[in-house]
N, C-alpha and C. Protein backbone atom coordinates (compact mmCIF):
# COMPACT_ATOMS: atom_id res chain seq x y z
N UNK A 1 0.82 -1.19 0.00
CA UNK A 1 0.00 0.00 0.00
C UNK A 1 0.88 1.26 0.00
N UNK A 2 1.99 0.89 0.54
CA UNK A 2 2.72 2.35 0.69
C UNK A 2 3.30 2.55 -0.36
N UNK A 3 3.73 1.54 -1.08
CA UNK A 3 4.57 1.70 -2.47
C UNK A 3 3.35 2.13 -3.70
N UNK A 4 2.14 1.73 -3.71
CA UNK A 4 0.96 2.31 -4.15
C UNK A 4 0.78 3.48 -4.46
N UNK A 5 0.76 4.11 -3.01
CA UNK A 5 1.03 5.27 -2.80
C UNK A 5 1.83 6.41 -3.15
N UNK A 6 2.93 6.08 -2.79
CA UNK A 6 3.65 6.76 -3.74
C UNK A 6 4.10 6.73 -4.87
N UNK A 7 3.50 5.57 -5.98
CA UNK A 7 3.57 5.68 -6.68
C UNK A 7 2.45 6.81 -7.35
N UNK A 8 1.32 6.81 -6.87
CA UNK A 8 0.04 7.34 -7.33
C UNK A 8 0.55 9.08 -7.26
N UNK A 9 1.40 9.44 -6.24
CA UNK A 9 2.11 10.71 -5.66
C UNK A 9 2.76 11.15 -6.90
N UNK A 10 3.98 10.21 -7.39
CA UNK A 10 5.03 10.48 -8.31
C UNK A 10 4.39 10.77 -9.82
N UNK A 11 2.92 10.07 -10.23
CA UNK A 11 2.39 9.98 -11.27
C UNK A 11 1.78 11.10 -11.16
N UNK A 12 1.01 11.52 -9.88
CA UNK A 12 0.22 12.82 -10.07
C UNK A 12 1.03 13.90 -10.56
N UNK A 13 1.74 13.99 -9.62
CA UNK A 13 3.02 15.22 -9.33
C UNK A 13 3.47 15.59 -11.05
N UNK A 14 3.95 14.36 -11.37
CA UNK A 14 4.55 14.20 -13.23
C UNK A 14 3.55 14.85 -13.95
N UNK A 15 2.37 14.48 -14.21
CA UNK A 15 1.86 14.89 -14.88
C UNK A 15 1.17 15.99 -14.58
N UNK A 16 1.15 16.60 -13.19
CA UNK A 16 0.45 18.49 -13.41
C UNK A 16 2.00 18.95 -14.05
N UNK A 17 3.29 18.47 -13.68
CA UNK A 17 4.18 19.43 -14.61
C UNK A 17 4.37 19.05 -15.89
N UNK A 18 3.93 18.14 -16.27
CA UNK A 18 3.80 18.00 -17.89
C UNK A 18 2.41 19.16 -18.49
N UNK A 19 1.94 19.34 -17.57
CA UNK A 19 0.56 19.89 -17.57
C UNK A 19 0.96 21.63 -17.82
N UNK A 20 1.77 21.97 -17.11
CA UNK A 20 1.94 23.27 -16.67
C UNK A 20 3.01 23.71 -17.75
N UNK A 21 3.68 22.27 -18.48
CA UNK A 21 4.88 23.06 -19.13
C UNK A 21 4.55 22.51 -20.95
N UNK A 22 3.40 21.95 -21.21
CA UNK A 22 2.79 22.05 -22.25
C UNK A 22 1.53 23.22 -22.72
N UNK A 23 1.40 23.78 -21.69
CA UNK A 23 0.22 25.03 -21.85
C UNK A 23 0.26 25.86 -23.10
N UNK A 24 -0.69 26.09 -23.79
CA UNK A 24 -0.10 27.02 -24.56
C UNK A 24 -0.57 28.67 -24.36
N UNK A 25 0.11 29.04 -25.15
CA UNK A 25 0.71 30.31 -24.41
C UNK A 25 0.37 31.27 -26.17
N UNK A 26 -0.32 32.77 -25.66
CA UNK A 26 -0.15 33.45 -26.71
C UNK A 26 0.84 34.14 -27.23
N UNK A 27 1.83 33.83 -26.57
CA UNK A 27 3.08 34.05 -27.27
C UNK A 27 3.72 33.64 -28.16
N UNK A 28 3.00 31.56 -28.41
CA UNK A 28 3.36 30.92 -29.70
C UNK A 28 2.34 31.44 -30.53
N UNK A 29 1.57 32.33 -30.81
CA UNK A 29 1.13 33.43 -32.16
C UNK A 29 1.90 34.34 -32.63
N UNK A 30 3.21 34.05 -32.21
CA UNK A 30 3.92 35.67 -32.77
C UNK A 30 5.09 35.17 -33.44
N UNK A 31 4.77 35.63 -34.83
CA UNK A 31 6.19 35.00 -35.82
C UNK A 31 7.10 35.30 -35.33
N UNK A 32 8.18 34.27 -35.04
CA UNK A 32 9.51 34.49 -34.34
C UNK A 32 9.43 33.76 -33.40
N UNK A 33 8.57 33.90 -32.89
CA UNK A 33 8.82 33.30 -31.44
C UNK A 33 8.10 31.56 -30.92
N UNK A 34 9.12 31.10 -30.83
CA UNK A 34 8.73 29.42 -30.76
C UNK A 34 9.02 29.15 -29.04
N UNK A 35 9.16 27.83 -28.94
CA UNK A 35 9.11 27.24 -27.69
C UNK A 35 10.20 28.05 -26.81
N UNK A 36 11.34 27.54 -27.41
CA UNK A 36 12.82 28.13 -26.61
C UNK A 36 12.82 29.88 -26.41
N UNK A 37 11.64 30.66 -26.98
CA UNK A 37 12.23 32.39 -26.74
C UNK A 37 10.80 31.98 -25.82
N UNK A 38 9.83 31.71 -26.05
CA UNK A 38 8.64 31.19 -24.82
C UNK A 38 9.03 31.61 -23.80
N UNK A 39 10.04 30.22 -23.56
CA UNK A 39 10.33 29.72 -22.29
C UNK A 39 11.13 30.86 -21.63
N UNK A 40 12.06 31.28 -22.63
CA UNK A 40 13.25 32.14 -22.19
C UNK A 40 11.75 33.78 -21.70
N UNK A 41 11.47 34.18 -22.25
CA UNK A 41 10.45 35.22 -21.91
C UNK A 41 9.32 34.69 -20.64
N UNK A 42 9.27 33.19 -20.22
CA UNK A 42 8.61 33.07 -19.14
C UNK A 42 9.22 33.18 -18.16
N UNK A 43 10.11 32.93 -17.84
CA UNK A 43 11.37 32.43 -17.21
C UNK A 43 11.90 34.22 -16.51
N UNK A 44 12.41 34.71 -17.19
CA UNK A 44 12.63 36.48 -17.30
C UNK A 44 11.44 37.15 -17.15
N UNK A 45 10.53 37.52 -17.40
CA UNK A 45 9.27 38.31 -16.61
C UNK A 45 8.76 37.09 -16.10
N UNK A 46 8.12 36.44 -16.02
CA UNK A 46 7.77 35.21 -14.84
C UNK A 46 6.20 35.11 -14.92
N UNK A 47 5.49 35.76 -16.26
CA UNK A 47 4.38 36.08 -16.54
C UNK A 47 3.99 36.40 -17.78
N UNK A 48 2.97 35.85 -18.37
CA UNK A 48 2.44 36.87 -19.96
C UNK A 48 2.10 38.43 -19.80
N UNK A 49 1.97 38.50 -18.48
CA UNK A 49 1.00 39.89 -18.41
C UNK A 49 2.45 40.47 -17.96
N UNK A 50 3.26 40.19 -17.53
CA UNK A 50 4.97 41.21 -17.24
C UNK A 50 5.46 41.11 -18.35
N UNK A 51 5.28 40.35 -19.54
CA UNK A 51 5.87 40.77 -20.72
C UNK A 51 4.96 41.51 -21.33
N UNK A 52 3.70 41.58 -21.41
CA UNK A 52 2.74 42.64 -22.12
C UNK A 52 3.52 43.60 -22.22
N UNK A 53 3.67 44.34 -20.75
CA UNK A 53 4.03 45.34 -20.34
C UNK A 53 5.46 45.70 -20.28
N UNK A 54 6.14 44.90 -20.84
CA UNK A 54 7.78 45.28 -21.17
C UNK A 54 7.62 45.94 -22.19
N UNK A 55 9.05 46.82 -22.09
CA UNK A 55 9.30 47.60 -23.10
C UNK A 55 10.28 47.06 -23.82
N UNK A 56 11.11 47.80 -24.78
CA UNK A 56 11.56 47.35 -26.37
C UNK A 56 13.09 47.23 -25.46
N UNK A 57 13.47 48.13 -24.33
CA UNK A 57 14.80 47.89 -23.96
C UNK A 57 14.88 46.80 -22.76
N UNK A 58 13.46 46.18 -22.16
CA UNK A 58 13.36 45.07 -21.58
C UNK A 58 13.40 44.13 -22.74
N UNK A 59 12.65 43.98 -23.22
CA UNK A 59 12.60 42.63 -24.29
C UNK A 59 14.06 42.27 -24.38
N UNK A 60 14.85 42.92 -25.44
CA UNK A 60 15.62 43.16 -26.65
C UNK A 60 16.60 41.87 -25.74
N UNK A 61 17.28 41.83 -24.67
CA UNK A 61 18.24 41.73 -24.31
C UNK A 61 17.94 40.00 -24.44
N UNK A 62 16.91 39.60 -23.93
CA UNK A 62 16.59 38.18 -24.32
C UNK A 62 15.66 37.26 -25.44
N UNK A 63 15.17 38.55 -26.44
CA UNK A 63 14.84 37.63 -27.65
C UNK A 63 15.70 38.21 -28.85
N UNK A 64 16.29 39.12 -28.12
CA UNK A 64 17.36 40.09 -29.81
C UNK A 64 15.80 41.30 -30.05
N UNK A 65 16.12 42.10 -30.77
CA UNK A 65 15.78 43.35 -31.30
C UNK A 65 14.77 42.96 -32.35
N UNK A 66 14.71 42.13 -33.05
CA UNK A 66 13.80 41.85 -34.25
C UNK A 66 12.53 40.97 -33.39
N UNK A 67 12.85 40.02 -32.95
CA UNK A 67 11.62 39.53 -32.05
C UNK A 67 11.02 40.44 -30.80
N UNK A 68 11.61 41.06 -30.10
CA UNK A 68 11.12 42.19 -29.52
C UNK A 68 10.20 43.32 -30.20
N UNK A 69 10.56 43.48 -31.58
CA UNK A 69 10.04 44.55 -32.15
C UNK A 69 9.28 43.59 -32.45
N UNK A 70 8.44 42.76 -32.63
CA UNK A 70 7.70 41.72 -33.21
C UNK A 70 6.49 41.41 -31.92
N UNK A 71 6.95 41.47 -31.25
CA UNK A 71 6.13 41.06 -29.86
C UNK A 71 5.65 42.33 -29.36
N UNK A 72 6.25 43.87 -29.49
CA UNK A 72 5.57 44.98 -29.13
C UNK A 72 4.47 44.61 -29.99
N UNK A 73 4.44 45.11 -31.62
CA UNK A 73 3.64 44.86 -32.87
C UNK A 73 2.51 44.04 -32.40
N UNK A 74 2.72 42.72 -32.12
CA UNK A 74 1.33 41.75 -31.91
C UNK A 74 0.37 42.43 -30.56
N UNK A 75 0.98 42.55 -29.34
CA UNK A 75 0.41 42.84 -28.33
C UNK A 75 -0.36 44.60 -28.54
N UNK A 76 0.25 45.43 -29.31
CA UNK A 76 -0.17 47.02 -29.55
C UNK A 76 -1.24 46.33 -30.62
N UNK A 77 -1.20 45.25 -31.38
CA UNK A 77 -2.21 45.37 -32.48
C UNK A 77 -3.51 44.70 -31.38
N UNK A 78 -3.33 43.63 -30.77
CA UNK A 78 -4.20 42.89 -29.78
C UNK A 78 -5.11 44.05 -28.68
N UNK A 79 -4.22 44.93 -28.38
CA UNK A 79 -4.71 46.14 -27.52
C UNK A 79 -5.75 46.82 -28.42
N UNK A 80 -5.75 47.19 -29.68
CA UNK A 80 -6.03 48.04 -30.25
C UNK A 80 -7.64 47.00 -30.56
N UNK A 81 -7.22 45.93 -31.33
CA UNK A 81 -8.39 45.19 -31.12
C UNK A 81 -9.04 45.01 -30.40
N UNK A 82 -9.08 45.14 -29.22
CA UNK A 82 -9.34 44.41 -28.02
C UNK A 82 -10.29 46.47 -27.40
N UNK A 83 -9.40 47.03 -27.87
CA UNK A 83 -10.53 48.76 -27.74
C UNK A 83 -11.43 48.94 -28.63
N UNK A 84 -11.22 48.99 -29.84
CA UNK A 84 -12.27 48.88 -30.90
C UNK A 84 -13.63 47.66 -30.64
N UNK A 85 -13.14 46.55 -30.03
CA UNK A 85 -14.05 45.79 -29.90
C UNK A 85 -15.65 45.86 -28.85
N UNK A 86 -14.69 46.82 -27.66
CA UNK A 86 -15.56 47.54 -26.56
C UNK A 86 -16.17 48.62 -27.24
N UNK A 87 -15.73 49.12 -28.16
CA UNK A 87 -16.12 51.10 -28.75
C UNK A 87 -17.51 50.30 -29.71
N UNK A 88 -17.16 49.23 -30.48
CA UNK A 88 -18.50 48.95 -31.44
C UNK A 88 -18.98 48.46 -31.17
């Protein structure tokens, strides 16, 4: 029973972090940016909503300058959508 047990522990445990680190994320919508700048941008703001809100001289340093300028672009166009959608 005890070996049961923790087995049932080790299986749960495994799979909420398979759980937590397959999520997807609206950050894989933004050309450029795949799993590895993801991770690297979760990892460094520690949040989608702390990278919203980064700026071009936060970004730059961990996806480079072209994906930064790429990730302002999607999130300013998402904002903009996202006002127009309340206004009509």
């Amino acid at each position: 029973m005890m070996r049961d047990e923790a087995h049932r522990f080790a299986v749960t445990y495994h799979r909420k972090r398979r759980e937590l680190r397959d999520f997807d994320s609206e950050l894989m919508d933004i050309p450029g940016i795949g799993e590895v700048r993801k991770k690297v941008l979760l990892r460094a703001f520690g949040s989608l909503e702390r990278v919203k809100k980064a700026e071009f001289s936060e970004l730059a340093p961990y996806v480079g300058p072209k994906a930064a300028s790429q990730i302002l672009k999607f999130f300013e166009k998402a904002k903009q959508s996202a006002i127009e959608a309340t206004e009509g």
